[in-house]
Each structure stands twice: as structure tokens, then as C-alpha cells.
N, C-alpha and C. Protein backbone atom coordinates (compact mmCIF):
# COMPACT_ATOMS: atom_id res chain seq x y z
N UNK A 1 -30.50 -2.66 65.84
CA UNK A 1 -30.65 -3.99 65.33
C UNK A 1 -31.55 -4.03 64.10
N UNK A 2 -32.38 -2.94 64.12
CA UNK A 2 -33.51 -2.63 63.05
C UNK A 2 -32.72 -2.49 61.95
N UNK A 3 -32.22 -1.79 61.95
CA UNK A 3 -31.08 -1.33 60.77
C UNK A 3 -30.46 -2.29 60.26
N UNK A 4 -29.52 -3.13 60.86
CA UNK A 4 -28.58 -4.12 60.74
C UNK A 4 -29.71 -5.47 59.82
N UNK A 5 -30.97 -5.31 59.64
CA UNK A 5 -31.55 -6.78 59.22
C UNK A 5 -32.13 -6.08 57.93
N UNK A 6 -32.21 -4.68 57.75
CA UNK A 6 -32.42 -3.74 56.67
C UNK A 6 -30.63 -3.96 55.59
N UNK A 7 -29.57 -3.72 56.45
CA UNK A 7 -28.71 -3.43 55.66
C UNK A 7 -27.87 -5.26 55.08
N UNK A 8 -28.67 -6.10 55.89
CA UNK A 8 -28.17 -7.53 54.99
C UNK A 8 -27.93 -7.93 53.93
N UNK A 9 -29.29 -7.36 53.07
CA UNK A 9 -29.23 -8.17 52.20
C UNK A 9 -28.14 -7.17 51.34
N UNK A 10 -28.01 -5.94 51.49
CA UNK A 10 -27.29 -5.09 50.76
C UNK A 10 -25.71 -5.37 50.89
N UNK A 11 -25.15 -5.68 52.05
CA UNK A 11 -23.80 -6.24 52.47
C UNK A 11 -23.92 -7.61 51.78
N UNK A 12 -24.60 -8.22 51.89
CA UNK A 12 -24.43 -9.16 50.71
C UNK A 12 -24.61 -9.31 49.40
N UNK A 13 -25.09 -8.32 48.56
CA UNK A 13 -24.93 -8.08 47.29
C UNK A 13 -23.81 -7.25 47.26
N UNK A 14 -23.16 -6.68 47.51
CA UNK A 14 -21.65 -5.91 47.54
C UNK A 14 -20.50 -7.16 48.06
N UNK A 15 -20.80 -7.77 48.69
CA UNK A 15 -20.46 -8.92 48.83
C UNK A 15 -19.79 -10.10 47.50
N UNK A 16 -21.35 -10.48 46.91
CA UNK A 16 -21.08 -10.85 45.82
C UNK A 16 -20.30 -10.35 44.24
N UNK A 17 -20.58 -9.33 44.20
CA UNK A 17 -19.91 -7.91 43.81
C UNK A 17 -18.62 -8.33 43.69
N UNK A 18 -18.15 -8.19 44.49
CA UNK A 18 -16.55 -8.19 44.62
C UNK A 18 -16.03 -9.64 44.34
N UNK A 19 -16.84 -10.28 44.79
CA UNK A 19 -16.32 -11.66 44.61
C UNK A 19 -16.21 -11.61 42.63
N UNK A 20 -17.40 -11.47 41.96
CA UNK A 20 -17.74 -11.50 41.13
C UNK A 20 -16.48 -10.87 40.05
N UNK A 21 -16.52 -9.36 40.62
CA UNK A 21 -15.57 -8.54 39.77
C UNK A 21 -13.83 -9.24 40.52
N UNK A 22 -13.46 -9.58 41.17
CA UNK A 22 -12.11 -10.52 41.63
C UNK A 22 -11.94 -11.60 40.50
N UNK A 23 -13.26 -12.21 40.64
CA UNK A 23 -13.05 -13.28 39.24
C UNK A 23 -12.88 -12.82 38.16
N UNK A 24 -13.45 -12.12 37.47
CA UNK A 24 -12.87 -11.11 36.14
C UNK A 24 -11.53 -10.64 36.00
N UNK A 25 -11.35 -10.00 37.13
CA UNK A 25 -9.48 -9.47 37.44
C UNK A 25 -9.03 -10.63 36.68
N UNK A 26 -9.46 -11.71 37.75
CA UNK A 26 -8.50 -13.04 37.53
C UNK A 26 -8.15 -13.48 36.13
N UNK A 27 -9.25 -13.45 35.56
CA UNK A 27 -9.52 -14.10 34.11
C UNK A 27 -8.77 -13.33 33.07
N UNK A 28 -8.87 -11.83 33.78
CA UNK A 28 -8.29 -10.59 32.33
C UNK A 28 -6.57 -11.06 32.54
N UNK A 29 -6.37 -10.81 33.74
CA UNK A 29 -4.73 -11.52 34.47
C UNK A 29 -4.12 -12.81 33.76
N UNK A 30 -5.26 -13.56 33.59
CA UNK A 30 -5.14 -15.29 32.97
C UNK A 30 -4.49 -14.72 31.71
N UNK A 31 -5.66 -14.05 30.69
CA UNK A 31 -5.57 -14.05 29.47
C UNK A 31 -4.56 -12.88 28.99
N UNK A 32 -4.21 -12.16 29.72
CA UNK A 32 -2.65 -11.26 29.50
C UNK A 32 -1.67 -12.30 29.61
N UNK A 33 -1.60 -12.72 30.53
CA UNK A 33 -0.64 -13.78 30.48
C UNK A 33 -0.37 -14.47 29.01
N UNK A 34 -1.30 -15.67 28.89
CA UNK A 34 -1.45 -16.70 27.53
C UNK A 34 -1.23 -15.44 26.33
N UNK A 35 -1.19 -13.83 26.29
CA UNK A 35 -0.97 -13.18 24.98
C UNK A 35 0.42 -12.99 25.11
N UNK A 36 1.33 -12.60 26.37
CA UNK A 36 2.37 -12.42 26.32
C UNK A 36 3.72 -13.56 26.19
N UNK A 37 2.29 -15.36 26.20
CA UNK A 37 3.61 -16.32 26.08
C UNK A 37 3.63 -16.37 24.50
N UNK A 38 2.48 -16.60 23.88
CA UNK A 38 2.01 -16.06 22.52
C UNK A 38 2.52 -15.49 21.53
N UNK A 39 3.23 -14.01 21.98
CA UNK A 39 3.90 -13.23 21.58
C UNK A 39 5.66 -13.84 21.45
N UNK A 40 5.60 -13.98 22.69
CA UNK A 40 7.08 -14.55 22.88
C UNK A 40 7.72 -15.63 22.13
N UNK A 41 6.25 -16.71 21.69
CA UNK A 41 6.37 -17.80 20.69
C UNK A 41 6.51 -17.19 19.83
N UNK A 42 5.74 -16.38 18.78
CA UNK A 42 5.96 -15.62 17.79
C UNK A 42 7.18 -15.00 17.49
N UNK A 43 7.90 -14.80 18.22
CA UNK A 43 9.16 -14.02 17.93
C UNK A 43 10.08 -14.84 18.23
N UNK A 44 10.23 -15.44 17.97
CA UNK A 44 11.35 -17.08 18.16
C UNK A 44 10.96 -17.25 16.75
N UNK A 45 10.19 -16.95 15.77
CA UNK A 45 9.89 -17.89 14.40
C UNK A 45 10.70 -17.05 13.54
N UNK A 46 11.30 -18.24 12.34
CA UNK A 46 12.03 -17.57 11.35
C UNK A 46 11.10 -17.13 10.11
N UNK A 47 11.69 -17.09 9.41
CA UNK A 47 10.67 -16.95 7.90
C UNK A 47 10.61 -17.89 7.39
N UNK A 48 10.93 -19.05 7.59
CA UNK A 48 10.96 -20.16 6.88
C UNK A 48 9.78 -20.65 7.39
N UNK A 49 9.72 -20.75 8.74
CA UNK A 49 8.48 -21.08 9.91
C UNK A 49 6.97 -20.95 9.51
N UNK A 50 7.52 -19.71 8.98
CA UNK A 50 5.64 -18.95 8.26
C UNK A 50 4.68 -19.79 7.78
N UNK A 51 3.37 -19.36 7.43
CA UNK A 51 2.77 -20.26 6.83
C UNK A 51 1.96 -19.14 6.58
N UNK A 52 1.24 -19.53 5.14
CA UNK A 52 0.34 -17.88 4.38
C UNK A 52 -0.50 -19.25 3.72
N UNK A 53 -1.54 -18.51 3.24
CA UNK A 53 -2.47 -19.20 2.72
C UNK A 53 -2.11 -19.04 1.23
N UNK A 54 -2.92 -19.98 0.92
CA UNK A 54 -2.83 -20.40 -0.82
C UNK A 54 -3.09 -18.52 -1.51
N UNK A 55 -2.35 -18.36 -2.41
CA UNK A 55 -2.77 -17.14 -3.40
C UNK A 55 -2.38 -16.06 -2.55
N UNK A 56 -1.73 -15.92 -1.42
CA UNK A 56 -0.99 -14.82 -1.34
C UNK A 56 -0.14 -14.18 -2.06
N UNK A 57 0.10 -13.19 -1.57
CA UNK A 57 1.63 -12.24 -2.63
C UNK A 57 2.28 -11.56 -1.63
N UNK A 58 3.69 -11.58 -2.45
CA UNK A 58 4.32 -10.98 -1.41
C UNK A 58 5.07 -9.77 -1.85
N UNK A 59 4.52 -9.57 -3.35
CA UNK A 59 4.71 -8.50 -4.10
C UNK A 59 3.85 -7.39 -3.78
N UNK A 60 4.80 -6.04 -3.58
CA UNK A 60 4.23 -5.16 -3.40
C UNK A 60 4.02 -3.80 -4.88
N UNK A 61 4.31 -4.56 -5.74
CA UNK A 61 4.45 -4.02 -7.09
C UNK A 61 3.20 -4.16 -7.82
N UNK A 62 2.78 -3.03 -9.16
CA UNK A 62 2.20 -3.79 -10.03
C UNK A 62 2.41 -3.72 -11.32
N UNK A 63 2.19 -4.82 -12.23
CA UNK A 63 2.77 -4.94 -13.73
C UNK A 63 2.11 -3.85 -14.41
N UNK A 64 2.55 -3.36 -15.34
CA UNK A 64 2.24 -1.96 -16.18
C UNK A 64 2.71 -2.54 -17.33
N UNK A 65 2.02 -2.01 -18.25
CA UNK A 65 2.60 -2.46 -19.54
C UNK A 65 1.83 -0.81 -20.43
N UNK A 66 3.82 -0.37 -20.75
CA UNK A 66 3.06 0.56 -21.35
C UNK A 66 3.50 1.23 -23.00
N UNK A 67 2.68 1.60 -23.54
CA UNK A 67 2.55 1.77 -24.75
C UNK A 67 2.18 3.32 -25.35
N UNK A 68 3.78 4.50 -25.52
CA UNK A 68 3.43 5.39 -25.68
C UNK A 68 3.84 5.81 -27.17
N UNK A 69 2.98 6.52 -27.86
CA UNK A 69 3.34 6.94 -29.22
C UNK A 69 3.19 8.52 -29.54
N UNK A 70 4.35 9.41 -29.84
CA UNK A 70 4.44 10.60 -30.04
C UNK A 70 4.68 10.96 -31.35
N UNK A 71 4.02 11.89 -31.29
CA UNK A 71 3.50 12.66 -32.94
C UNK A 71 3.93 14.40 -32.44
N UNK A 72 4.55 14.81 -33.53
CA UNK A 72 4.50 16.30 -33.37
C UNK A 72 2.97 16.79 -34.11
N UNK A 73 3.01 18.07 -33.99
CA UNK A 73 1.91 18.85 -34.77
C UNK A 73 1.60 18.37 -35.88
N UNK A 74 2.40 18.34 -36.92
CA UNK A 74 2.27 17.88 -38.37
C UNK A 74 1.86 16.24 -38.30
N UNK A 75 1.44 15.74 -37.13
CA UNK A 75 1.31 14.27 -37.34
C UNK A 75 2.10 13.29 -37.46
N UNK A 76 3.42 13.94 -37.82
CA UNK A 76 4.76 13.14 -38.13
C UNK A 76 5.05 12.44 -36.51
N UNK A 77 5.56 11.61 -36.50
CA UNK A 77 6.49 11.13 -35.95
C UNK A 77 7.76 11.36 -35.50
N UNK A 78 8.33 11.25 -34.18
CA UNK A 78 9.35 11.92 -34.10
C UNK A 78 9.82 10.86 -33.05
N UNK A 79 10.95 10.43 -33.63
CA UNK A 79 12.19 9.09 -32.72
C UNK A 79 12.93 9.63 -31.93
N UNK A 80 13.58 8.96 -31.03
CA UNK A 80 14.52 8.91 -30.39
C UNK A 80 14.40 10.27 -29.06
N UNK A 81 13.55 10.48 -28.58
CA UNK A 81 12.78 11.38 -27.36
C UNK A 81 12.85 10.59 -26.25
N UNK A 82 13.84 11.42 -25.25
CA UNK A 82 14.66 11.18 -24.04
C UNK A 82 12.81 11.33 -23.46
N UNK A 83 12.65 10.26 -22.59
CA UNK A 83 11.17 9.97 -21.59
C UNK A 83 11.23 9.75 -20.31
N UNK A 84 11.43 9.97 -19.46
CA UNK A 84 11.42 10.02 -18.01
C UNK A 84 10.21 9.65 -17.18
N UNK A 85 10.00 8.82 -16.57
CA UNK A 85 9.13 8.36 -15.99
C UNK A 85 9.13 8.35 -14.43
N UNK A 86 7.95 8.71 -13.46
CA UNK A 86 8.17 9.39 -12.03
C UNK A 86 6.37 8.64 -11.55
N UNK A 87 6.93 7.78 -10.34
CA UNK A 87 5.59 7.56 -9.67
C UNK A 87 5.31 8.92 -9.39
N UNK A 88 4.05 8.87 -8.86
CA UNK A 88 3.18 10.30 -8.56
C UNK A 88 2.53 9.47 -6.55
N UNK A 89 3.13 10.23 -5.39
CA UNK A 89 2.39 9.53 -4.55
C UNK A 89 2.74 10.91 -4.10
N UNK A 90 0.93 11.28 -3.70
CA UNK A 90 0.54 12.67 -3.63
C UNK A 90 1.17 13.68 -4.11
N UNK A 91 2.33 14.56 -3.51
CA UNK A 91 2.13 15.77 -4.39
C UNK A 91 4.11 15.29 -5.02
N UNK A 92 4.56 14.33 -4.33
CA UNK A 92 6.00 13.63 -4.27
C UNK A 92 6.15 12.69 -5.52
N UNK A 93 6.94 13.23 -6.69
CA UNK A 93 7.19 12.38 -7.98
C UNK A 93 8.38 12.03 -7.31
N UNK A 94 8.44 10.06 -7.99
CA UNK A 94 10.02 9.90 -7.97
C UNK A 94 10.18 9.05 -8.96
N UNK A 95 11.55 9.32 -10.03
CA UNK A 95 11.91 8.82 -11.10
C UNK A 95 12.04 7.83 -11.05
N UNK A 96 11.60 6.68 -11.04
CA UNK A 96 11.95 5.40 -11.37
C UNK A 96 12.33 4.37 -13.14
N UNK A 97 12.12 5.43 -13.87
CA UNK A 97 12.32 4.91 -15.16
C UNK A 97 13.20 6.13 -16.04
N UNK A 98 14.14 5.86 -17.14
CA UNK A 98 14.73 6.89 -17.93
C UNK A 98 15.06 6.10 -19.04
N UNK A 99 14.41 6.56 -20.48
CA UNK A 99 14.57 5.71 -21.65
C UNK A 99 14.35 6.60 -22.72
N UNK A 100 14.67 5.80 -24.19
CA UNK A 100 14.18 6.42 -25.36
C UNK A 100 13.10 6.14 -26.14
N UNK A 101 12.56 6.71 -26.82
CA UNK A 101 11.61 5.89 -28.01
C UNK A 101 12.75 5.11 -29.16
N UNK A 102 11.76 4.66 -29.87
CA UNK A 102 12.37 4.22 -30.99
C UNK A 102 12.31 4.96 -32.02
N UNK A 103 13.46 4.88 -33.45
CA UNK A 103 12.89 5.62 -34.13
C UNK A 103 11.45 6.55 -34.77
N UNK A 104 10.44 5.79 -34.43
CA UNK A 104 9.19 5.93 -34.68
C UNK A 104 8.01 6.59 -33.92
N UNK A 105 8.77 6.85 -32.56
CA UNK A 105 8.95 7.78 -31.77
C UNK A 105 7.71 6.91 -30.67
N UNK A 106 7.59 5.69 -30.45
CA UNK A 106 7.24 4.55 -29.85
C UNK A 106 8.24 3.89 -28.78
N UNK A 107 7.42 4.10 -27.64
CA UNK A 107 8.00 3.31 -26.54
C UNK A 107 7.44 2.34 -25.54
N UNK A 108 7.17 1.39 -26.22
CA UNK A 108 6.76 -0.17 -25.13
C UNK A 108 7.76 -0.62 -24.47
N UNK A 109 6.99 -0.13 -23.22
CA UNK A 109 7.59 -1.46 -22.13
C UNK A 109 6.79 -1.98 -21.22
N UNK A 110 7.28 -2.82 -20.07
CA UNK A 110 6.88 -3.68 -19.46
C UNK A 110 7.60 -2.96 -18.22
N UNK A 111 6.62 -2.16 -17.05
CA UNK A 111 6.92 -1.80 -15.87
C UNK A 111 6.83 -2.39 -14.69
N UNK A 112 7.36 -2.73 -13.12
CA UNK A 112 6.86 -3.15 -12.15
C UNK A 112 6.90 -1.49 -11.62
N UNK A 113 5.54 -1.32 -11.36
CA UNK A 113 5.26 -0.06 -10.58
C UNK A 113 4.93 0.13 -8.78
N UNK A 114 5.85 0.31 -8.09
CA UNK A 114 5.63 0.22 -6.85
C UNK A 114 3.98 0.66 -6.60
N UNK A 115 3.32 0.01 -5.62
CA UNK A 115 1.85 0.24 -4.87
C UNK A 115 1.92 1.48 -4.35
N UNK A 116 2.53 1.85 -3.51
CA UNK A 116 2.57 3.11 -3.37
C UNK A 116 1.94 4.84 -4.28
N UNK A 117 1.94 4.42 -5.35
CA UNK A 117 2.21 5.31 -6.75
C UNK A 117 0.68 4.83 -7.00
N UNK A 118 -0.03 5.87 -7.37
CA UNK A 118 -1.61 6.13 -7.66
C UNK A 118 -1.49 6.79 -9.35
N UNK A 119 -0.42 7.48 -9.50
CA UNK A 119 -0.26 8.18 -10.53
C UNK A 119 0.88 7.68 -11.61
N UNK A 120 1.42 8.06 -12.87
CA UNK A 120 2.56 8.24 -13.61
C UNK A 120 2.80 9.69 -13.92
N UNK A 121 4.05 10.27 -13.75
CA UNK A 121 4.19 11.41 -14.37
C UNK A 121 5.57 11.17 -15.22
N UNK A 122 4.61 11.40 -16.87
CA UNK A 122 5.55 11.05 -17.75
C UNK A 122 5.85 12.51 -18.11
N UNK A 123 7.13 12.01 -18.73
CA UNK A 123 7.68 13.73 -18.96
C UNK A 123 8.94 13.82 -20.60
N UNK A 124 8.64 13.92 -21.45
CA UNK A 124 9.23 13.44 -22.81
C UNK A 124 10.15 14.93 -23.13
N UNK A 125 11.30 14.65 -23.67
CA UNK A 125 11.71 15.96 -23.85
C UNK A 125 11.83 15.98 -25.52
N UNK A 126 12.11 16.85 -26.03
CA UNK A 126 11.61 17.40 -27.64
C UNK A 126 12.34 18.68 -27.74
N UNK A 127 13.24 18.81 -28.82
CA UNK A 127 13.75 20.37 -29.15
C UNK A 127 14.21 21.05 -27.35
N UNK A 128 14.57 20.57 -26.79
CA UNK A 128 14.84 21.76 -26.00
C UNK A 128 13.21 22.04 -24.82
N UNK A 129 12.52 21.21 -25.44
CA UNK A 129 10.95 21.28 -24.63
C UNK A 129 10.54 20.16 -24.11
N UNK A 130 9.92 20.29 -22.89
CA UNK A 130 9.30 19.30 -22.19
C UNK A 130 7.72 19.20 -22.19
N UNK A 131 7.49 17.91 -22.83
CA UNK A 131 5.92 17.65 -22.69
C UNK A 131 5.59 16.34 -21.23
N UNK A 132 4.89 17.46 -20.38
CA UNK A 132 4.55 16.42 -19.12
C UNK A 132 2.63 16.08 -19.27
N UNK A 133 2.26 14.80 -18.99
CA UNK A 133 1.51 14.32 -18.61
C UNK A 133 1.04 13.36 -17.32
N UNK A 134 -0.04 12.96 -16.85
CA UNK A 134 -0.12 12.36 -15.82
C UNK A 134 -0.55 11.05 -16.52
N UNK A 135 -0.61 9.80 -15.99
CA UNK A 135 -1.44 8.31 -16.13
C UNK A 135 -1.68 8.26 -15.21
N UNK A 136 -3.41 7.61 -15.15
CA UNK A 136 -3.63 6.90 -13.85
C UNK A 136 -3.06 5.35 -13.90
N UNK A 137 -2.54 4.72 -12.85
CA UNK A 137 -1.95 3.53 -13.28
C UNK A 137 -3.03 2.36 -13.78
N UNK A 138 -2.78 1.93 -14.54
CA UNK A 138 -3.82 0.38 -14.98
C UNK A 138 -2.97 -0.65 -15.54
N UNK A 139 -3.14 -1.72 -15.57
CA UNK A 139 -2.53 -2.93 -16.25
C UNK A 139 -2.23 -2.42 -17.47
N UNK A 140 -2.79 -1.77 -18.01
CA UNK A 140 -1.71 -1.32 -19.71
C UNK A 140 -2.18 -0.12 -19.87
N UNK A 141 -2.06 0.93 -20.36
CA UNK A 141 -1.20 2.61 -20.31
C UNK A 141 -1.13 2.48 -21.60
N UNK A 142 -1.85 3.16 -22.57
CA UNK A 142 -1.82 2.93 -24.29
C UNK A 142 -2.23 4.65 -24.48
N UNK A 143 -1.45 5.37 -25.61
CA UNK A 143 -1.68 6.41 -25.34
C UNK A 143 -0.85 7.16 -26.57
N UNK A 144 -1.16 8.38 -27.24
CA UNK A 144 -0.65 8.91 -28.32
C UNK A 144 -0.43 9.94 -28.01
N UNK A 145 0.80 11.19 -27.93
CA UNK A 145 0.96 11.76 -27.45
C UNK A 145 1.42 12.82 -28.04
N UNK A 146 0.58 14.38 -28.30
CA UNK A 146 1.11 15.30 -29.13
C UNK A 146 1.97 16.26 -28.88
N UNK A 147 3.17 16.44 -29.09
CA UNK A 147 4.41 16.81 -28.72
C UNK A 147 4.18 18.68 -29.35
N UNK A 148 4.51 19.70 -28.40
CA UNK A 148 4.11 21.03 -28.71
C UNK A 148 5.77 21.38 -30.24
């Protein structure tokens, strides 16, 4: 009986215990629930449904504006140089641009450059030769370029 008035108060804190941690179950149980009706609402919505805050984008591009000018050795100028243009995302180029200069051996344009692409690898051909360089991408790419 000695024992039994020793082990009370302890059967009743294990007691409470359980009661305690049952209510938690309950609550984690509650709130799985309310995420999975949640979810279920969510996926019933069209795109029209959406709603984004002011100044979002939904462009994953960025504007480039670029401005290249090639000179051989002698300083001259040299037109009409086939230019190839290749995002750089890590060690993976992919061509996304193929154009000429102008006579003057000048080529502006106006790029949308996928996000993806950290780099440009421009690549100009000349006589039978290829001159490659890298750009890091920036809003404008201005650059003079000496052709071997």
C-alpha cells in the first residue's frame, strides 16, 4: 500500500501525458486535413483564376542589347562575317542566334537571352578562321573585336 501512495502522483503525470500528447495527434490530424482540402482547392484553379502581385514577370528572359565591332590586324574593318551566337550554361553552349555584320564589319542587335545562360559564346568566322570569345551577360555587350 506504501508503494501504491508513492507511485500516484507518477500514474498521474503519465496520465496527463497522454492525454496531452492525444491532443497534439489530434490537432497535427486537424491540420493535415485543412492542407489536403487546400491543395485540392488549388488544383481546380485555372490560370485565369491566379492572382500575382503588382510588378511581377513572367518573363524568364533578359534584354541584351548588343554591339559588336571587328577590325582585322591592320585596323581595317572587315564586313559581312558569318557570327554565331551560343548561351554558355556551365560547360553546355547552345546556339540561339546566327547573323552577319554589316559592311563595316558591325553588328547591333537587340537579344532576349534566356536566364538560364550566365555566359555568351560568340564565335565570328573570317578567311576560313574562327575567332571565339566569351561575354558575361549585361543589359548592353559593347565590344571591339580583333579578328587573327
Amino acid at each position: 500500500m506504501k508503494n501504491l501512495i508513492y507511485l500516484s502522483p507518477l500514474l498521474a503525470l503519465l496520465l496527463l501525458n497522454s492525454c496531452s500528447a492525444s491532443k497534439e495527434l489530434k490537432q497535427l490530424q486537424d491540420e493535415a486535413l485543412e492542407m489536403n482540402k487546400n491543395q485540392s482547392a488549388l488544383s481546380q484553379l485555372t490560370i485565369d483564376q491566379l492572382e500575382v502581385i503588382d510588378g511581377f514577370n513572367y518573363l524568364d528572359d533578359r534584354a541584351v542589347e548588343l554591339d559588336l565591332n571587328f577590325i582585322s590586324k591592320g585596323q581595317t574593318t572587315v564586313g559581312y562575317l558569318q557570327v554565331d551566337i551560343a548561351g554558355l550554361s556551365g560547360k553546355v553552349a547552345e546556339r540561339f542566334f546566327s547573323g552577319m555584320t554589316d559592311r563595316s564589319g558591325r553588328l547591333h542587335i537587340d537579344l532576349e537571352v534566356p536566364d538560364r545562360y550566365r555566359n555568351l559564346l560568340i564565335t565570328a568566322k573570317f578567311r576560313g578562321k574562327e575567332k571565339q570569345f566569351r561575354a558575361p551577360i549585361r543589359p548592353m555587350i559593347q565590344q571591339q573585336v580583333a579578328l587573327p
